[in-house]
C-alpha atoms as a PDB file:
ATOM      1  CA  UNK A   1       0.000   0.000   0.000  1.00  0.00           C
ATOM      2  CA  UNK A   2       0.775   3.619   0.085  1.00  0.00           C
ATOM      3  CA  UNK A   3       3.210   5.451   2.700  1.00  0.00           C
ATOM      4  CA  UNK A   4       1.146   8.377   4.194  1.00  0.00           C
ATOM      5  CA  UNK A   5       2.683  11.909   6.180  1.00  0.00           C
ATOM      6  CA  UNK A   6       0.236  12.964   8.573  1.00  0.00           C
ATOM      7  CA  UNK A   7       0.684  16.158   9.503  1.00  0.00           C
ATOM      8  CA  UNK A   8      -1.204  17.762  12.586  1.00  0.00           C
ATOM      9  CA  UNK A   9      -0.417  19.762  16.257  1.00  0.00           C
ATOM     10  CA  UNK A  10      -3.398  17.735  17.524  1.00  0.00           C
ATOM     11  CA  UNK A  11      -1.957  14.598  18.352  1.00  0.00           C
ATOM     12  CA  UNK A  12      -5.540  12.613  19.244  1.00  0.00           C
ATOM     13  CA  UNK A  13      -6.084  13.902  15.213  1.00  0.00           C
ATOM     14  CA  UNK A  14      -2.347  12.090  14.054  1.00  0.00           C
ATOM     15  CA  UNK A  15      -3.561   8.926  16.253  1.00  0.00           C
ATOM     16  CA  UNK A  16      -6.938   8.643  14.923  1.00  0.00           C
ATOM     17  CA  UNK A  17      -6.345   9.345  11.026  1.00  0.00           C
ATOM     18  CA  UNK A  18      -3.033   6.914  11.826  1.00  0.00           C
ATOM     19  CA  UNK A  19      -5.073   3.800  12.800  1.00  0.00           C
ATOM     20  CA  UNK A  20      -7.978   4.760  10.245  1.00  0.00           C
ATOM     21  CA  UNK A  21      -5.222   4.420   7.584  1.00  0.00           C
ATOM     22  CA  UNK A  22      -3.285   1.337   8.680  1.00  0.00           C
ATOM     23  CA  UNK A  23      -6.489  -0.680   9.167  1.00  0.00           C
ATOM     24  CA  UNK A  24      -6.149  -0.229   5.167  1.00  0.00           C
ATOM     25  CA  UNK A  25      -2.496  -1.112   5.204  1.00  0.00           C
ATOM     26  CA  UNK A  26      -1.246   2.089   4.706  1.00  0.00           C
ATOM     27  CA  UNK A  27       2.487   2.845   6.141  1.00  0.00           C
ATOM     28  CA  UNK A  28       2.558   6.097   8.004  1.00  0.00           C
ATOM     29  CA  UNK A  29       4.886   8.771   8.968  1.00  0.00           C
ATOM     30  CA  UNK A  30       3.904  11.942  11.621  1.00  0.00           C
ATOM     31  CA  UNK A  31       5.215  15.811  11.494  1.00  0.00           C
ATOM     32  CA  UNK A  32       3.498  17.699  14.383  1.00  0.00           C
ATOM     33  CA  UNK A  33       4.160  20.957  12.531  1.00  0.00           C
ATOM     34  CA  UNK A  34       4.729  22.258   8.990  1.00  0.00           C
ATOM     35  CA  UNK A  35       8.884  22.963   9.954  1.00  0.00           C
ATOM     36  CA  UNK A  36       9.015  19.038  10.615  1.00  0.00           C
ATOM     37  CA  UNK A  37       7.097  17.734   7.255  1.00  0.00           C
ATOM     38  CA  UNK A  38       9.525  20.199   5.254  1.00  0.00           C
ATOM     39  CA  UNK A  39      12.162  18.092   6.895  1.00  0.00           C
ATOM     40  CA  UNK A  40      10.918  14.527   6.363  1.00  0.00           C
ATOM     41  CA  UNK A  41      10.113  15.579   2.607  1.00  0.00           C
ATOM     42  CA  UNK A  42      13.771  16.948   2.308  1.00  0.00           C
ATOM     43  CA  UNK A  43      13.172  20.548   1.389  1.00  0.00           C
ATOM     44  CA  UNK A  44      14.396  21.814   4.360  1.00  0.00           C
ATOM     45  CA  UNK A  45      17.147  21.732   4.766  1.00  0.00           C
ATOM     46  CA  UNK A  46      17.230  20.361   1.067  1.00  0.00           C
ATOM     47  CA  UNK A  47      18.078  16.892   0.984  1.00  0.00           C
ATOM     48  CA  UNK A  48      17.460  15.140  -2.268  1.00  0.00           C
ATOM     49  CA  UNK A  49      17.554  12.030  -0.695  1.00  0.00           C
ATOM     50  CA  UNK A  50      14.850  11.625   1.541  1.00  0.00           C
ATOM     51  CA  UNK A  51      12.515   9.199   0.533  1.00  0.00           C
ATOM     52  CA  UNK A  52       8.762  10.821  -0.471  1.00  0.00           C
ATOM     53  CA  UNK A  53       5.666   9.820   0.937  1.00  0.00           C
ATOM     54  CA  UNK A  54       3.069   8.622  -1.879  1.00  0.00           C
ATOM     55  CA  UNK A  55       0.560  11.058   0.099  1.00  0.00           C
ATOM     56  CA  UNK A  56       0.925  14.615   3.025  1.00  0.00           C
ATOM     57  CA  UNK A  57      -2.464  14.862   4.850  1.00  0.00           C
ATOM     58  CA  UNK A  58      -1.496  18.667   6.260  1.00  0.00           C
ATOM     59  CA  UNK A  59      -3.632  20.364   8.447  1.00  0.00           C
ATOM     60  CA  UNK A  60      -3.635  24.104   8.066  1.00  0.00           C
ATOM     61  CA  UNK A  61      -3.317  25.755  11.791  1.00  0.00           C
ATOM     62  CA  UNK A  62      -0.196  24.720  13.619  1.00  0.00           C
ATOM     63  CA  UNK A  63       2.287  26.150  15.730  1.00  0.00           C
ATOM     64  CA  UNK A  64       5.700  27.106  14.431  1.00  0.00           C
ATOM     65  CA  UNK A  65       5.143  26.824  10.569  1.00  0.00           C
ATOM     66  CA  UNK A  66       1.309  26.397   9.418  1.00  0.00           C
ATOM     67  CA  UNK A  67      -0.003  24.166   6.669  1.00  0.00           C
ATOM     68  CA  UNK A  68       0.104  27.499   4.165  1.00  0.00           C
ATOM     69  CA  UNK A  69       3.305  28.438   4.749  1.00  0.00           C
ATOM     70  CA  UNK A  70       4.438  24.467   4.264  1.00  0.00           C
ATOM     71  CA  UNK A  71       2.040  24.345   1.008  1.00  0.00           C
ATOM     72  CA  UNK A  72       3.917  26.535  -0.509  1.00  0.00           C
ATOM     73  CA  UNK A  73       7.356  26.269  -0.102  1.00  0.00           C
ATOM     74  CA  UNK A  74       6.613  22.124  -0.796  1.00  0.00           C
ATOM     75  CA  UNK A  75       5.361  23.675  -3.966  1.00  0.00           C
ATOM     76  CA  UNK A  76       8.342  25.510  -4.308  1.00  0.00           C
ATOM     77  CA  UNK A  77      10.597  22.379  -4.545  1.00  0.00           C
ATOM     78  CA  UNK A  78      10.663  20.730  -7.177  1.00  0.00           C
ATOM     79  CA  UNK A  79      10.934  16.708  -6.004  1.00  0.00           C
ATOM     80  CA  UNK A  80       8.659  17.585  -3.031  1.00  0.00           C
ATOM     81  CA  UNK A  81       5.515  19.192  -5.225  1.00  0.00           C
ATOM     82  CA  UNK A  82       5.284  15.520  -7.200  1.00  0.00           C
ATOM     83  CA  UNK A  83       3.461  14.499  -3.933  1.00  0.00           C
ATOM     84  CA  UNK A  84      -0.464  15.118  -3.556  1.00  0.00           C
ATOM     85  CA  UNK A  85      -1.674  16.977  -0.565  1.00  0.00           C
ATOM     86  CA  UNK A  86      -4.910  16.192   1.498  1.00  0.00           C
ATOM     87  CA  UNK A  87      -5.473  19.646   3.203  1.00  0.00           C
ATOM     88  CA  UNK A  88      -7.580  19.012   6.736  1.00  0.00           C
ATOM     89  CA  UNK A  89      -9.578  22.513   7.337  1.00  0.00           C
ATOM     90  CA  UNK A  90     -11.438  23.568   9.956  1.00  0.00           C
ATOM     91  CA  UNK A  91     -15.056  24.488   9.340  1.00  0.00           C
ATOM     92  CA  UNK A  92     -15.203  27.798   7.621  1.00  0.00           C
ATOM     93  CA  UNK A  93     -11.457  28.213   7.012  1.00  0.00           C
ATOM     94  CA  UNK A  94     -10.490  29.618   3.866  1.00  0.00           C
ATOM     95  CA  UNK A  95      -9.621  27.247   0.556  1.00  0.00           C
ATOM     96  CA  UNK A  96      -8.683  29.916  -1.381  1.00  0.00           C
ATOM     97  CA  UNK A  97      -5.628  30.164   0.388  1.00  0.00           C
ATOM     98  CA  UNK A  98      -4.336  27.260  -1.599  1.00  0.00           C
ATOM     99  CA  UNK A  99      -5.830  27.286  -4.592  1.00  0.00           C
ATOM    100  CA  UNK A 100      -2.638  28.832  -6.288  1.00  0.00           C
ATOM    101  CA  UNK A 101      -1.010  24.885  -5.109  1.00  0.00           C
ATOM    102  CA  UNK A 102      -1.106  22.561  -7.665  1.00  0.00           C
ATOM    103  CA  UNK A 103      -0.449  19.687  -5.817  1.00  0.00           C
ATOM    104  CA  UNK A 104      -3.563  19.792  -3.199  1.00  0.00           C
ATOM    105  CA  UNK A 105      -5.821  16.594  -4.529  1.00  0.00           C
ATOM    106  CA  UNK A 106      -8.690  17.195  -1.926  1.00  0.00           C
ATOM    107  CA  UNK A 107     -10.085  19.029   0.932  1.00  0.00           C
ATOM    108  CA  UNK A 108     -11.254  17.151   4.535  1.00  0.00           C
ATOM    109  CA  UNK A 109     -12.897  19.222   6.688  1.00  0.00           C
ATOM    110  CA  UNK A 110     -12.641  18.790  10.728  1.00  0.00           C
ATOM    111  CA  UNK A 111     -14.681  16.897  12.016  1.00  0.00           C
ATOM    112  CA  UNK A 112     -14.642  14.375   9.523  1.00  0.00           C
ATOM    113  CA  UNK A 113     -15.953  10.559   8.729  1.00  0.00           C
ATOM    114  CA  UNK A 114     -13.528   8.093   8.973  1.00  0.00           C
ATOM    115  CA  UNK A 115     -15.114   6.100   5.689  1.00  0.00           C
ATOM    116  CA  UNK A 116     -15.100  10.158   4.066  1.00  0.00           C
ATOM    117  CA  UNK A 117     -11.242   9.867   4.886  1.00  0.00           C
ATOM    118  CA  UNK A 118     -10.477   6.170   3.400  1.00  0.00           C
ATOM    119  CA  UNK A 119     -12.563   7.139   0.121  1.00  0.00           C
ATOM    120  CA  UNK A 120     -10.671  10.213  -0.126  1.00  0.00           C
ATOM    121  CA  UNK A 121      -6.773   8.560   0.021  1.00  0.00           C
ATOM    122  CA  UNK A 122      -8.065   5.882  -1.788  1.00  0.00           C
ATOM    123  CA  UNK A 123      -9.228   8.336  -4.231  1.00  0.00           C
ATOM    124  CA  UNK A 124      -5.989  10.325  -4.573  1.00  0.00           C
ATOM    125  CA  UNK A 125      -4.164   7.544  -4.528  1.00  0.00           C
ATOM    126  CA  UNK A 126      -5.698   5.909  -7.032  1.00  0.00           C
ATOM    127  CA  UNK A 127      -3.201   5.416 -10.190  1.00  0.00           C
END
């Protein structure tokens, strides 16, 4: 199956979207903030060689770099921006801050159905 980077502040969010997606044999990674996901996708600092997830699940509000600020400078590098995005918004948070990303497959909004959540990766990940 798929290797998945969940990235969230809210750990009880990581742990729950975690086992959703291993229940369908998915291999996951975490980032509690947008500063560590740059860093596990090698963009910062660069590193060519770390391997990409097939799939980022990135929330949008989080402490020390938000899911914006990591949208875009994963768009910004070349390697990373191959990899789809799953943005997780809050109800009544703005999309149209990432519409200018090319690489953001779908939206989830919080709260949201676990079966919602396996449709959508499957969905995205779908060849």
């Amino acid at each position: 199956m798929a290797k998945i980077l969940i990235v969230d502040d809210e750990r009880d969010v990581v742990t729950l979207v975690k086992f959703i997606l291993q229940k369908e044999g998915h291999t996951i990674d975490e980032a509690y903030n947008g500063l560590q996901a740059l860093e596990k996708l090698g963009v910062e600092p660069n590193n060519p060689e770390a391997p990409l997830p097939d799939l980022v699940i990135l929330d949008v509000m989080m402490p020390v770099m938000d899911g914006h600020t990591a949208c875009r400078r994963i768009n910004e590098d070349a390697r990373a921006r191959t990899v789809p995005l799953i943005v997780l918004t809050a109800k009544g948070q703005m999309r149209d801050l990432f519409e200018m990303a090319s690489n953001v497959a779908a939206y989830l909004e919080k709260p949201f159905d676990p079966r919602k959540l396996r449709e959508m990766v499957a969905g995205v990940l779908k060849p």
